[in-house]
N, C-alpha and C. Protein backbone atom coordinates (compact mmCIF):
# COMPACT_ATOMS: atom_id res chain seq x y z
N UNK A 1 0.82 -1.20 0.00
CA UNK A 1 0.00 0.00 0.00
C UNK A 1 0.86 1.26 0.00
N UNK A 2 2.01 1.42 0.84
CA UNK A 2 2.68 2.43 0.83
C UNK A 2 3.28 2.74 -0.78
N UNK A 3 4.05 1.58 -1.27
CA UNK A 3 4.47 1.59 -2.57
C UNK A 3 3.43 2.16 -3.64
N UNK A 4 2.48 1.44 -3.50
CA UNK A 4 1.63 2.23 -4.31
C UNK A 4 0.78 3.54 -4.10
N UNK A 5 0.73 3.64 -3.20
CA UNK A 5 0.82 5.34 -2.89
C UNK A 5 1.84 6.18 -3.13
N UNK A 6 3.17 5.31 -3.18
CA UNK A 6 4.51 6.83 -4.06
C UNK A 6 4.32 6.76 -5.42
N UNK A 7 3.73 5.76 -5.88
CA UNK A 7 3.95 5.20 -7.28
C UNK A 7 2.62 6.57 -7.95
N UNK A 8 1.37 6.82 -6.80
CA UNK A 8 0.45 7.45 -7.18
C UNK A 8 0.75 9.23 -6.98
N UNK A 9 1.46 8.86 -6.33
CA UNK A 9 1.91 10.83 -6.01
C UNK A 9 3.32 10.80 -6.92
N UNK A 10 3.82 10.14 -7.54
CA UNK A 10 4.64 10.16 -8.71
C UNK A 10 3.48 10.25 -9.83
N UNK A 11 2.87 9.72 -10.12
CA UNK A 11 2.15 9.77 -11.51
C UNK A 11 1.14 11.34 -11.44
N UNK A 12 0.76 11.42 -10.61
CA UNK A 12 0.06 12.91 -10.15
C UNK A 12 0.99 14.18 -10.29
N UNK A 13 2.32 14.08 -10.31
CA UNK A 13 3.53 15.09 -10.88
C UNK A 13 3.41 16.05 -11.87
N UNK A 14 3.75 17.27 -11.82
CA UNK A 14 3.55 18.29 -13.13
C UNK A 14 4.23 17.28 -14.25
N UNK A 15 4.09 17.55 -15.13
CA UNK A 15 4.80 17.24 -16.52
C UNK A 15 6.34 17.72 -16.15
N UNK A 16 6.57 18.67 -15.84
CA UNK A 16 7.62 19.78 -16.12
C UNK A 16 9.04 18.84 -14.96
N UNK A 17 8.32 18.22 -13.77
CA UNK A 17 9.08 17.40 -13.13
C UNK A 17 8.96 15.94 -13.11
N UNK A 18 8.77 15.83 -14.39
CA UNK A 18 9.41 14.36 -14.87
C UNK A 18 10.42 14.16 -15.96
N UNK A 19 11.18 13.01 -15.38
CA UNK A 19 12.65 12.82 -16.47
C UNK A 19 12.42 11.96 -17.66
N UNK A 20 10.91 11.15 -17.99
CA UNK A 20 10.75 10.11 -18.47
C UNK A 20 9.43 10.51 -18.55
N UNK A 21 9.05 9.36 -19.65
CA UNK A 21 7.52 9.48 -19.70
C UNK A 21 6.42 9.03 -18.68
N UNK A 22 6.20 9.64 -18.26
CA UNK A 22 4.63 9.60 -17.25
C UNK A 22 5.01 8.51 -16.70
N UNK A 23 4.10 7.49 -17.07
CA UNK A 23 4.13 6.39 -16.56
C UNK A 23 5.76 5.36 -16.82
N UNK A 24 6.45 5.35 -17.48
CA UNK A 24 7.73 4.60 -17.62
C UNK A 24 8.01 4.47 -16.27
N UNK A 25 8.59 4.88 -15.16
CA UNK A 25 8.89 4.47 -13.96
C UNK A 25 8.02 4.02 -12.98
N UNK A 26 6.53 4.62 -13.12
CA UNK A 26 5.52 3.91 -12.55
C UNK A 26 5.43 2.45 -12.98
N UNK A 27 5.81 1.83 -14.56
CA UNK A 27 5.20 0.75 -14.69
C UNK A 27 6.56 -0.12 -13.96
N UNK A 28 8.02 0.68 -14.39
CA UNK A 28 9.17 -0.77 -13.62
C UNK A 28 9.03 -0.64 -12.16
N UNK A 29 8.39 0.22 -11.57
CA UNK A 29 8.00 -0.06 -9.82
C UNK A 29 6.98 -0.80 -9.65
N UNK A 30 6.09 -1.50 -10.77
CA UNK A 30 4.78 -2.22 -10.68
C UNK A 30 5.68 -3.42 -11.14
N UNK A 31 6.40 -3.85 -12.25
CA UNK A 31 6.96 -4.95 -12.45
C UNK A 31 7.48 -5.38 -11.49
N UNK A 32 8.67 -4.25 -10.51
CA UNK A 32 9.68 -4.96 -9.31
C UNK A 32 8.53 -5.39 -8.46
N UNK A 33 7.19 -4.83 -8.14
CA UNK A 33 6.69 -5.01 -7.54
C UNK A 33 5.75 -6.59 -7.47
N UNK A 34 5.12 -6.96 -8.11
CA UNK A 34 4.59 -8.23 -8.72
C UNK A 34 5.30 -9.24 -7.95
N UNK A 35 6.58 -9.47 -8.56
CA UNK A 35 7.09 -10.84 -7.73
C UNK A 35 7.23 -10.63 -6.27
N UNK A 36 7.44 -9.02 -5.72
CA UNK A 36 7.45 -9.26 -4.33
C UNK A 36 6.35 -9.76 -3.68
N UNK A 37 5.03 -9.49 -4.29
CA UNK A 37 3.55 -10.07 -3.71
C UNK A 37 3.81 -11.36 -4.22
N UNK A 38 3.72 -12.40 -5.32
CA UNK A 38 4.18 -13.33 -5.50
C UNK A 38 4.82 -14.47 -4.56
N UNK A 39 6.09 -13.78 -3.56
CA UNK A 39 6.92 -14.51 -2.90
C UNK A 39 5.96 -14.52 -1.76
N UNK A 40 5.64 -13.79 -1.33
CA UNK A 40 4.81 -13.38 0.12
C UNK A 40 3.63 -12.61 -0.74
N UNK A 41 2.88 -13.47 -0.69
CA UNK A 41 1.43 -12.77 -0.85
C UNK A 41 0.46 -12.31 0.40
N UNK A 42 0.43 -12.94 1.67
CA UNK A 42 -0.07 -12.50 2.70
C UNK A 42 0.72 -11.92 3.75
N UNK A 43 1.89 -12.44 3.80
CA UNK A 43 2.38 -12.25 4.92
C UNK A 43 4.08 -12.13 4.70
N UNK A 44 5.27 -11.21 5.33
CA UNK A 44 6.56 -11.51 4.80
C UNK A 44 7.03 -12.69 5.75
N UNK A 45 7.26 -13.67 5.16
CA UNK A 45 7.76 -14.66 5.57
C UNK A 45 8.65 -15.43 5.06
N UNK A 46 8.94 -15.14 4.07
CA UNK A 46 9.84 -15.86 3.47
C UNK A 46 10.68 -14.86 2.28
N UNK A 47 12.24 -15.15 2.33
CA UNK A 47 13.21 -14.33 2.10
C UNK A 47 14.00 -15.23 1.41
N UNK A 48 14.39 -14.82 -0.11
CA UNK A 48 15.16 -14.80 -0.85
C UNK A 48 16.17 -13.95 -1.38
N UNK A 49 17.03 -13.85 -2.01
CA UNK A 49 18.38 -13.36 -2.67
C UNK A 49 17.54 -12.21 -3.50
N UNK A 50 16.42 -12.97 -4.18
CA UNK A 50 15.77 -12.35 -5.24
C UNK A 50 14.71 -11.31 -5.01
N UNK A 51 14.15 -11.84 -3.90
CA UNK A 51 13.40 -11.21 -3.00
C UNK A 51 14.19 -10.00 -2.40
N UNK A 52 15.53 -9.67 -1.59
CA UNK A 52 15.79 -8.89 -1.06
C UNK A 52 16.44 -8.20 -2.07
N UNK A 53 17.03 -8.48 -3.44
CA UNK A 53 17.25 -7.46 -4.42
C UNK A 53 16.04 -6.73 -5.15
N UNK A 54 15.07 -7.57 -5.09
CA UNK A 54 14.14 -6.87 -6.03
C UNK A 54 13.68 -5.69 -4.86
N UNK A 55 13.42 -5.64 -3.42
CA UNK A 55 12.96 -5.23 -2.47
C UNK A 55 13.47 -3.92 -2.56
N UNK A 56 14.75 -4.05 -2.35
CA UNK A 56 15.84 -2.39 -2.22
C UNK A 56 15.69 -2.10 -3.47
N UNK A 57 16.03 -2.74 -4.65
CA UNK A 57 15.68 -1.98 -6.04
C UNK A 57 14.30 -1.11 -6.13
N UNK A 58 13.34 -1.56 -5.69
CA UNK A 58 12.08 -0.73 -5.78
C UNK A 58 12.16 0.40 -4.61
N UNK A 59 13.03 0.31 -3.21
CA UNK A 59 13.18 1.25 -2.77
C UNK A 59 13.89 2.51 -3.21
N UNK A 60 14.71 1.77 -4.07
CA UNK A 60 15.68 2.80 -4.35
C UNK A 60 15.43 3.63 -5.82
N UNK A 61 14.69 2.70 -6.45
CA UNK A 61 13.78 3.33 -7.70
C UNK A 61 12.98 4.61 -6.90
N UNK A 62 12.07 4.67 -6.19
CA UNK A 62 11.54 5.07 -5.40
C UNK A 62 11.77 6.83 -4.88
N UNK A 63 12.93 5.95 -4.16
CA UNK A 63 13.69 7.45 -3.46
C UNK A 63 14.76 8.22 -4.46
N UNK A 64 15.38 7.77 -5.51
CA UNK A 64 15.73 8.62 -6.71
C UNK A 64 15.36 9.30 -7.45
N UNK A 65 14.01 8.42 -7.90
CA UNK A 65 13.06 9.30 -8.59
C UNK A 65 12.23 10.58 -7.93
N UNK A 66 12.23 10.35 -6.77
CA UNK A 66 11.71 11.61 -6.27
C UNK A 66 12.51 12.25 -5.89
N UNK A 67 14.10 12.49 -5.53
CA UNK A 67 14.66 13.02 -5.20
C UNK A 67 15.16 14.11 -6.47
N UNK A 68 15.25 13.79 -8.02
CA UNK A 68 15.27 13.70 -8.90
C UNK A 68 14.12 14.95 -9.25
N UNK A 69 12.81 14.26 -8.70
CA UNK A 69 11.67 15.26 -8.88
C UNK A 69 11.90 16.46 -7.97
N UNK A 70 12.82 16.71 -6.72
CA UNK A 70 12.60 17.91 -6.15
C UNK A 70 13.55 18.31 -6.36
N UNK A 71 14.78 17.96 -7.17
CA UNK A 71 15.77 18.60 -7.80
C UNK A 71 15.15 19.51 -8.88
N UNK A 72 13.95 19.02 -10.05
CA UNK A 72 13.89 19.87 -11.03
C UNK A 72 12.54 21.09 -10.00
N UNK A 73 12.04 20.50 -8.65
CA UNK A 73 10.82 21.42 -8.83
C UNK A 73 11.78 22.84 -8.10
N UNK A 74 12.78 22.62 -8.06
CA UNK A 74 13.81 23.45 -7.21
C UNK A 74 13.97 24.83 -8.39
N UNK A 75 14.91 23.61 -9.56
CA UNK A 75 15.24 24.36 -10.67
C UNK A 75 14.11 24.65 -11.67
N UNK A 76 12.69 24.41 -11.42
CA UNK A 76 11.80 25.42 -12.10
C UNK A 76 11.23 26.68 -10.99
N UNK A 77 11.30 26.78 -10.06
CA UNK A 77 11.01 27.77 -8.93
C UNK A 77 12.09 28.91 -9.13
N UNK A 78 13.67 28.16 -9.19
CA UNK A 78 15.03 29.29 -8.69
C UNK A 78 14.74 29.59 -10.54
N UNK A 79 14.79 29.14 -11.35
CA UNK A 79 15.60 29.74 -12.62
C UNK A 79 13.80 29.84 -14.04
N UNK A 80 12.93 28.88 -13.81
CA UNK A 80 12.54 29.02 -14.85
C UNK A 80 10.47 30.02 -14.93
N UNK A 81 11.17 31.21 -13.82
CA UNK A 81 10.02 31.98 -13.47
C UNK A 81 8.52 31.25 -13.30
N UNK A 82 8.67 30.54 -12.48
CA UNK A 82 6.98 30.03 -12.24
C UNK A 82 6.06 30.40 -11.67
N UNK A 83 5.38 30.31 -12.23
CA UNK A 83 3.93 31.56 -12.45
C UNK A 83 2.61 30.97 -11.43
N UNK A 84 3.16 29.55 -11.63
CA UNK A 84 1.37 28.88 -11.06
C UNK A 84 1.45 28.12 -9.48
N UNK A 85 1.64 29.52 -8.27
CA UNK A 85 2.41 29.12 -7.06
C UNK A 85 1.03 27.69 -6.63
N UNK A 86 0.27 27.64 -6.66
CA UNK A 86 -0.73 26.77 -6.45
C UNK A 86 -0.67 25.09 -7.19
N UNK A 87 -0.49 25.40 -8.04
CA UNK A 87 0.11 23.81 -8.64
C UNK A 87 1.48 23.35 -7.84
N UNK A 88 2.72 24.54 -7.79
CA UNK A 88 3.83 24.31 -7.21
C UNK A 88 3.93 24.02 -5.52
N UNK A 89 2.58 24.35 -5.04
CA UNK A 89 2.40 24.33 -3.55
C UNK A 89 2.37 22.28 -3.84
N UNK A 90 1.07 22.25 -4.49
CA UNK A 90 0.38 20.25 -4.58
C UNK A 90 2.05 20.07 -4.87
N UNK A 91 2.74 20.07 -5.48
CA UNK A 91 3.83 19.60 -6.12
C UNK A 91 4.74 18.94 -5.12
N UNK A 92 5.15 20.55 -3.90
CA UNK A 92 5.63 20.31 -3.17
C UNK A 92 5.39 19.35 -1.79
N UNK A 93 4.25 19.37 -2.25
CA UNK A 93 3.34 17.90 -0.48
C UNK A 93 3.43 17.18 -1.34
N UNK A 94 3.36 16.57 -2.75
CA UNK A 94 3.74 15.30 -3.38
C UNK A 94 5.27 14.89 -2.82
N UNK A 95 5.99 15.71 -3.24
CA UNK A 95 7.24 15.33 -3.24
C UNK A 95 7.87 15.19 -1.86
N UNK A 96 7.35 15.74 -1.29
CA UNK A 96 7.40 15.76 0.31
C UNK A 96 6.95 14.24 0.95
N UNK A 97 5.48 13.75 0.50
CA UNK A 97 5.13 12.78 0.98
C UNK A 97 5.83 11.71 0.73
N UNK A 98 6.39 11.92 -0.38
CA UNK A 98 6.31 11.02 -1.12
C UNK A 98 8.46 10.51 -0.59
N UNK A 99 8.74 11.14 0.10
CA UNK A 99 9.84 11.44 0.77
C UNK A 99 9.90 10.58 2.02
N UNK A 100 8.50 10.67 2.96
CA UNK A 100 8.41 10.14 3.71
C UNK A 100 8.47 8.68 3.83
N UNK A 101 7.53 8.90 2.54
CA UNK A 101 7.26 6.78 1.96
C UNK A 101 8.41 6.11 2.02
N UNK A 102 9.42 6.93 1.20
CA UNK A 102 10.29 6.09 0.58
C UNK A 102 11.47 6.22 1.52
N UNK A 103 11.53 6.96 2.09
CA UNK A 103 12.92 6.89 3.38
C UNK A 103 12.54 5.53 4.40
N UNK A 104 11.26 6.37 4.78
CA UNK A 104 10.00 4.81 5.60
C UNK A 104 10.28 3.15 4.72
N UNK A 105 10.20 3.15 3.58
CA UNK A 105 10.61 1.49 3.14
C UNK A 105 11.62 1.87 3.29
N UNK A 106 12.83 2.31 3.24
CA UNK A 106 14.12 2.00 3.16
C UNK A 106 14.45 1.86 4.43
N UNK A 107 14.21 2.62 5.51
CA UNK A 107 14.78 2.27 7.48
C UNK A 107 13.91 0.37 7.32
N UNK A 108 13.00 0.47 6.39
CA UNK A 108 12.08 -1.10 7.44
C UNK A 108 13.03 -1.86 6.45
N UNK A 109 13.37 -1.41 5.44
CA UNK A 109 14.50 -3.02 4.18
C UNK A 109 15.76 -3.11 4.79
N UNK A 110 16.27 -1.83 5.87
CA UNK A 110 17.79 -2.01 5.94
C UNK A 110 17.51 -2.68 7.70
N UNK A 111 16.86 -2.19 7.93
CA UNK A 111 17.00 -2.19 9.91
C UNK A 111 16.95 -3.76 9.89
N UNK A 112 18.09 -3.99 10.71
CA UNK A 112 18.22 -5.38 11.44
C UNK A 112 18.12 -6.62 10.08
N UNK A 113 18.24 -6.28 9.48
CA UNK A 113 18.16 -7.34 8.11
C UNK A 113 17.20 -7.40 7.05
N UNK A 114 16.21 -6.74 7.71
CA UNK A 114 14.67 -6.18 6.56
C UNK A 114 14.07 -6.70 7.49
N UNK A 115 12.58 -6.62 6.83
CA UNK A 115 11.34 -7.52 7.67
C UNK A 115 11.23 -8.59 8.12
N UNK A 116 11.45 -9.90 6.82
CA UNK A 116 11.56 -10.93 7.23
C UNK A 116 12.79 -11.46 8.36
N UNK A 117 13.59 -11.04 8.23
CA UNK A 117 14.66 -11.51 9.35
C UNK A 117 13.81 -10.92 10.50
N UNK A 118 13.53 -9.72 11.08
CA UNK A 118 13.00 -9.32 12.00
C UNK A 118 11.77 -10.30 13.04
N UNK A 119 11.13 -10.96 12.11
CA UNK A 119 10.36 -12.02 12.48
C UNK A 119 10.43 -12.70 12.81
N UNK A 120 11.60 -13.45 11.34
CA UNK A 120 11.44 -15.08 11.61
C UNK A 120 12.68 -15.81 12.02
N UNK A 121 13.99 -14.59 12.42
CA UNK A 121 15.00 -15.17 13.28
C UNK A 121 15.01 -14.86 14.72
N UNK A 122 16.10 -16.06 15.63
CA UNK A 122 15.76 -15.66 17.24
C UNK A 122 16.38 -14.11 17.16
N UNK A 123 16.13 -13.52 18.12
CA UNK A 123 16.44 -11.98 18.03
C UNK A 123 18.22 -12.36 18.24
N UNK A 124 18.51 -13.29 18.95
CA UNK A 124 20.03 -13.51 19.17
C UNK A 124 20.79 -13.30 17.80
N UNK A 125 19.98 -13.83 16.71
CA UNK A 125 20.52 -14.17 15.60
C UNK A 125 20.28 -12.82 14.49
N UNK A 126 19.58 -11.86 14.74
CA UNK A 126 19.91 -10.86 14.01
C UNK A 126 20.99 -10.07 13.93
N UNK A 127 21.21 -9.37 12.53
CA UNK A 127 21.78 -8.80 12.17
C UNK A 127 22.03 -7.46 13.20
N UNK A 128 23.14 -6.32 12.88
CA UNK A 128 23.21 -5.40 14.22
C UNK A 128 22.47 -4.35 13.74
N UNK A 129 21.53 -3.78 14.78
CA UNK A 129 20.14 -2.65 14.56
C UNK A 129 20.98 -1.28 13.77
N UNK A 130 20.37 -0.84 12.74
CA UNK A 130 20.58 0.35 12.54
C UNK A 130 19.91 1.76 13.12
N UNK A 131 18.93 0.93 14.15
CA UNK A 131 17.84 2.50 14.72
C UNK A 131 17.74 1.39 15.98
N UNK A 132 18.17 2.40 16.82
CA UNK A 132 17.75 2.14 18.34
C UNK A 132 16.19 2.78 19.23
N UNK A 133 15.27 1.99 19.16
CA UNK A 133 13.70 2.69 19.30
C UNK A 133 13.70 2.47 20.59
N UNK A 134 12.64 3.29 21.05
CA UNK A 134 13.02 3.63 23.28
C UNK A 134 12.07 2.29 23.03
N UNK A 135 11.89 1.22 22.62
CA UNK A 135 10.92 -0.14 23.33
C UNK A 135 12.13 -0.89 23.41
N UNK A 136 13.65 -0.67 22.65
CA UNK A 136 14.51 -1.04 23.18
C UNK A 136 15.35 -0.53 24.40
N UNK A 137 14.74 0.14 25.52
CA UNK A 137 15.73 0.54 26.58
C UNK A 137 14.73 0.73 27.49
N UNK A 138 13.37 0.44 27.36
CA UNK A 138 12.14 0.41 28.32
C UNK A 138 12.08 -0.59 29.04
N UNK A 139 13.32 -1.65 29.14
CA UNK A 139 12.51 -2.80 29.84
C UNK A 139 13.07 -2.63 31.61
N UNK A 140 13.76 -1.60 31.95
CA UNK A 140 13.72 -1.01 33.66
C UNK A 140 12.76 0.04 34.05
N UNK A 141 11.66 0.52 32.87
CA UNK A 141 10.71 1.17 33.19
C UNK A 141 9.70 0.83 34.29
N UNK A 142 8.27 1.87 34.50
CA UNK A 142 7.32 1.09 35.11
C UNK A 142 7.45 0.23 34.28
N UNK A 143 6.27 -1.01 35.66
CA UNK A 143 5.46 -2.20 34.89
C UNK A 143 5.01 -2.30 33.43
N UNK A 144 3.83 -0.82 33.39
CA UNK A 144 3.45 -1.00 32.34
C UNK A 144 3.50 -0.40 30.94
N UNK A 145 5.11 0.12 30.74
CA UNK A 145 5.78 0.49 30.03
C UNK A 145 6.62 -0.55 30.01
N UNK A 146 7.23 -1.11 31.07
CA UNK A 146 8.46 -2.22 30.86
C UNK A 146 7.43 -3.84 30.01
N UNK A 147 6.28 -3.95 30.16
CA UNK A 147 5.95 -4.87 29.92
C UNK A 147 5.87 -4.93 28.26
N UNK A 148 6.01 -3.62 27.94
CA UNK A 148 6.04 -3.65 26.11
C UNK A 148 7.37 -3.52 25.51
N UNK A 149 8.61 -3.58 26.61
CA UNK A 149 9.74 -3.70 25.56
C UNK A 149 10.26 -4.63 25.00
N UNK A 150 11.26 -4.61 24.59
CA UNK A 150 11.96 -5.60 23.55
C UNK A 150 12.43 -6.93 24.12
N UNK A 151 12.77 -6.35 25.26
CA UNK A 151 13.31 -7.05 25.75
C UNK A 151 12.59 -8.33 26.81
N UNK A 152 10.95 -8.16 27.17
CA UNK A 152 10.41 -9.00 28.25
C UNK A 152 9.30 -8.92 26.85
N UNK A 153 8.55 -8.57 26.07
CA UNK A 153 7.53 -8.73 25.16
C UNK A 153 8.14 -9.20 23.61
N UNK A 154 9.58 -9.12 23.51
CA UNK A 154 9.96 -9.48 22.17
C UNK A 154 9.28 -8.80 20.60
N UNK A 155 9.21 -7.50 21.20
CA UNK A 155 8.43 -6.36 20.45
C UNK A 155 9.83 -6.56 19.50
N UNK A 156 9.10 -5.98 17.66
CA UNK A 156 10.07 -5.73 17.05
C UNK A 156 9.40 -4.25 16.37
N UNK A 157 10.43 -3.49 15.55
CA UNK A 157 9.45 -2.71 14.99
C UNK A 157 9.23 -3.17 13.18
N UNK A 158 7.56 -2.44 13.01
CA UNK A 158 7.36 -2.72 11.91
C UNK A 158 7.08 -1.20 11.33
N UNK A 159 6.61 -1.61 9.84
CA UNK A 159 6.40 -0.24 8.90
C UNK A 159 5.98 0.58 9.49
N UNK A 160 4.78 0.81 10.72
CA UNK A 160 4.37 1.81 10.65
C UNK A 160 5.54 2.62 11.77
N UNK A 161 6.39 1.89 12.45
CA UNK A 161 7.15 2.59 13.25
C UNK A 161 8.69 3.39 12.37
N UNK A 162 8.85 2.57 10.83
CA UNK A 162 9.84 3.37 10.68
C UNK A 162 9.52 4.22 9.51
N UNK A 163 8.00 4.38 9.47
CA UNK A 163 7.07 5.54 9.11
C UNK A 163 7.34 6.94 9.66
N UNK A 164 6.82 6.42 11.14
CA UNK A 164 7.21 7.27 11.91
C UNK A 164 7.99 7.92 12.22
N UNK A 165 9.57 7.08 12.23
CA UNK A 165 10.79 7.98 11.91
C UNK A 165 11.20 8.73 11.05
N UNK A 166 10.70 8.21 9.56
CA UNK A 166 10.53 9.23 8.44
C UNK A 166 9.81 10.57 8.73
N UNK A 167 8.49 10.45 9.53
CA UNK A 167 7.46 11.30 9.25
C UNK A 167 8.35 12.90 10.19
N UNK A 168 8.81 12.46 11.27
CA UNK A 168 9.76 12.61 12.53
C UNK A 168 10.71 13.74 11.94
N UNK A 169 11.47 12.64 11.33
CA UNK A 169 12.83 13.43 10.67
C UNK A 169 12.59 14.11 9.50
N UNK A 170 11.60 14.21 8.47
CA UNK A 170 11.05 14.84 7.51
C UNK A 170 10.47 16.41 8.04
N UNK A 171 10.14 16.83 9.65
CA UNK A 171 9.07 17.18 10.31
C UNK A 171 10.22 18.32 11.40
N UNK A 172 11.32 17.23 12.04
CA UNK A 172 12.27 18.19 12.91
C UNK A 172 13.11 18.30 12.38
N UNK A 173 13.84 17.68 11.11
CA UNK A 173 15.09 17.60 10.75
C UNK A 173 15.93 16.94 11.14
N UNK A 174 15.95 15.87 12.44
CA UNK A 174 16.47 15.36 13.32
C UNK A 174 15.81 13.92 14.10
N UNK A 175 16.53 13.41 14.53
CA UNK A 175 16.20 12.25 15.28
C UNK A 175 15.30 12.70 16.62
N UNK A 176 14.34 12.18 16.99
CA UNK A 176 13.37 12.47 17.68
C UNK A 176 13.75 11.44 18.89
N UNK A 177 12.85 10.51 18.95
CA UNK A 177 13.17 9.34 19.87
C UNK A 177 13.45 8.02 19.84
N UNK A 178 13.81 7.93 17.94
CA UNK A 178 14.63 6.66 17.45
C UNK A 178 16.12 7.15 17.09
N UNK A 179 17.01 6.95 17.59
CA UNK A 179 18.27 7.48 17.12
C UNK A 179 18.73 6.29 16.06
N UNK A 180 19.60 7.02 14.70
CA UNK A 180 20.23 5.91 14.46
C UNK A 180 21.71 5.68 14.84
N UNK A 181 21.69 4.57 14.21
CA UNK A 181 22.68 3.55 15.20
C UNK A 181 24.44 3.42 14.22
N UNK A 182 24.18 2.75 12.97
CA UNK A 182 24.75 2.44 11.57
C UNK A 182 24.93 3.83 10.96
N UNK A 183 25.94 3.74 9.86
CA UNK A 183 26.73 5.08 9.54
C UNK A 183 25.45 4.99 8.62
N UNK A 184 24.78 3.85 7.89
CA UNK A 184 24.17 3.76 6.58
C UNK A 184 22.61 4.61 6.72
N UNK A 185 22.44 4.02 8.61
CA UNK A 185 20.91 5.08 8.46
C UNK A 185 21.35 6.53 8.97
N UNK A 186 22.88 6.95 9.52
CA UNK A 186 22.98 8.42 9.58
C UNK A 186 23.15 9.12 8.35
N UNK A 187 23.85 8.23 6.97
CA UNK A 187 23.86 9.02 6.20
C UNK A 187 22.33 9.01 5.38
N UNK A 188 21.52 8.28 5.65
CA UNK A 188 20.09 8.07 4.59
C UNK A 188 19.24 8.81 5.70
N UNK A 189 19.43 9.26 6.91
CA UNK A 189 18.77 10.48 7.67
C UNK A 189 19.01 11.34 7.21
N UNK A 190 20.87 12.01 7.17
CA UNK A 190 20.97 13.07 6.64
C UNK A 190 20.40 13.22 5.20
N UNK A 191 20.67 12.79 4.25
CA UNK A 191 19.57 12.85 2.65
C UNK A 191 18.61 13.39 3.01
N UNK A 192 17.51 12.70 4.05
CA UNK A 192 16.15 12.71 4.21
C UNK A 192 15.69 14.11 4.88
N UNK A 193 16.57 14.40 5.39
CA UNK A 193 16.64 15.82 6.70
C UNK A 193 16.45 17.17 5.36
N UNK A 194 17.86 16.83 4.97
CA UNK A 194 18.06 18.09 3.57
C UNK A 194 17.05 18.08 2.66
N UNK A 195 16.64 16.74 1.90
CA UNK A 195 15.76 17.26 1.23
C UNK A 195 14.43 17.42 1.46
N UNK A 196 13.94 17.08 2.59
CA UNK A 196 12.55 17.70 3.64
C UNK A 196 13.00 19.30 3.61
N UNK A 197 14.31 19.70 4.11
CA UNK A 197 14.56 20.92 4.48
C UNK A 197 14.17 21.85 3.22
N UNK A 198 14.82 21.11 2.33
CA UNK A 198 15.14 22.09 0.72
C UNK A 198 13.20 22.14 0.05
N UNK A 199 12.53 20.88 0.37
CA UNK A 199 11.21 21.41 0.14
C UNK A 199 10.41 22.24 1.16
N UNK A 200 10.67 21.94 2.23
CA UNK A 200 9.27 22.96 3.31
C UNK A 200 10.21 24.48 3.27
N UNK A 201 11.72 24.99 3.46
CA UNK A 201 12.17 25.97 3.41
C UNK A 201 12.12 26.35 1.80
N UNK A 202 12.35 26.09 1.04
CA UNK A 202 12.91 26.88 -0.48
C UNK A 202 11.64 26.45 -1.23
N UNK A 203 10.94 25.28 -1.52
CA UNK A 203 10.12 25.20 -2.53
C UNK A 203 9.02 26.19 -2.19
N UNK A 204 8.60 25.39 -0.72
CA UNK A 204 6.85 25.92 -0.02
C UNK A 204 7.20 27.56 -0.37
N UNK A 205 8.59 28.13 0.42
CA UNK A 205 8.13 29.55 0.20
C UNK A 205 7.90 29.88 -0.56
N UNK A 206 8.87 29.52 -1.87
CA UNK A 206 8.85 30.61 -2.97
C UNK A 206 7.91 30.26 -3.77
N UNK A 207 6.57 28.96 -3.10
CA UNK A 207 5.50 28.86 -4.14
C UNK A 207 4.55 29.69 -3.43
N UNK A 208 4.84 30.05 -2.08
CA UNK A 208 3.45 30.78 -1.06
C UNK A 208 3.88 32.35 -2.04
N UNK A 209 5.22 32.32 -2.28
CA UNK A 209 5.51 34.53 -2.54
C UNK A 209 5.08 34.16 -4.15
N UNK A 210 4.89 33.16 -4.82
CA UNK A 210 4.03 33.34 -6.05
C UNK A 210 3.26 33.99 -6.01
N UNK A 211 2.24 32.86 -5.24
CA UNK A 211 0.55 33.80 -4.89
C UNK A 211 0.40 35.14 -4.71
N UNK A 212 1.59 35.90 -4.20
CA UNK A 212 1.29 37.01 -4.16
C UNK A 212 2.03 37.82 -4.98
């Protein structure tokens, strides 16, 4: 659902910030996409070679292409006089959201091994966390805070929590109350920080001083 919600605020794009035709990148994010429902149709449970390449490829299709898109909505705002601050406002919450999505699959494909590892190995046996979430350091809390950590409930996190860190760091610029851990999610925070920054500071304004 998330995927196809970037795939839909990509196809909803001015003309003017696309590199390709319309749909051309919408349809190879629907192809990568197919066999991933295929492997796991209900549930992620099962993990392949093929599976975890096709997985990051569609993330990374994903987060290029839109990064890509707020590169040109930058360079039609700074250089190519745009006139229609109201289209450029939608433009900018596309590209924005659509920021969130795709940073959000990429913390849940990289953290601790992706999804499926998260599940279906003993926690002993995972890979080392790239985001440290407070349900990992809650378990000397009260009772009934300590009873939901990681550590006495075997809580893991899922999409909607590294949603949340997207939504977070898209929102303060900064790590809130998941820090990361791995150089790989400080440097894919920092990306995520700047180009949140470069749309709500530089796009939003200079589409709000259109209007007027």
């Amino acid at each position: 659902m998330a995927t196809i919600a970037a795939i839909g605020l990509y196809v909803a794009l001015p003309q003017q910030l696309l590199v390709t035709p319309r749909y051309v990148l919408p349809a190879l994010e629907v192809l990568l996409l197919l066999p991933l429902i295929a492997i796991n149709p209900k549930r992620l449970t099962r993990q392949t070679r093929t599976f975890r390449v096709l997985s990051l490829g569609l993330v990374l299709t994903i987060a290029a292409s839109n990064l890509v898109a707020l590169g040109l909505l930058v360079y039609e705002l700074v250089h190519a006089q745009a006139s229609d601050g109201r289209s450029l406002l939608i433009a900018a919450l596309q590209v924005w959201l659509t920021n969130i999505i795709a940073f959000g699959l990429a913390y849940w494909e990289l953290d601790r091994g992706g999804p499926v590892s998260r599940t279906q190995l003993p926690r002993e046996e995972l890979p080392l966390a790239d985001f440290r979430f407070s349900q990992d350091e809650n378990d000397d809390a009260v009772g009934e805070v300590a009873d939901g950590a990681s550590k006495s409930s075997d809580w893991v996190p899922t999409l909607t929590d590294y949603l949340y860190v997207s939504v977070t760091n898209s929102t303060a610029f900064s790590p809130t109350d998941t820090m990361p851990l791995s150089t790989r999610a400080k440097l894919l925070m920092a990306v995520q920080s700047v180009a949140a920054l470069m749309t709500s500071l530089l796009v939003i304004a200079r589409a709000v001083s259109v209007l007027h």
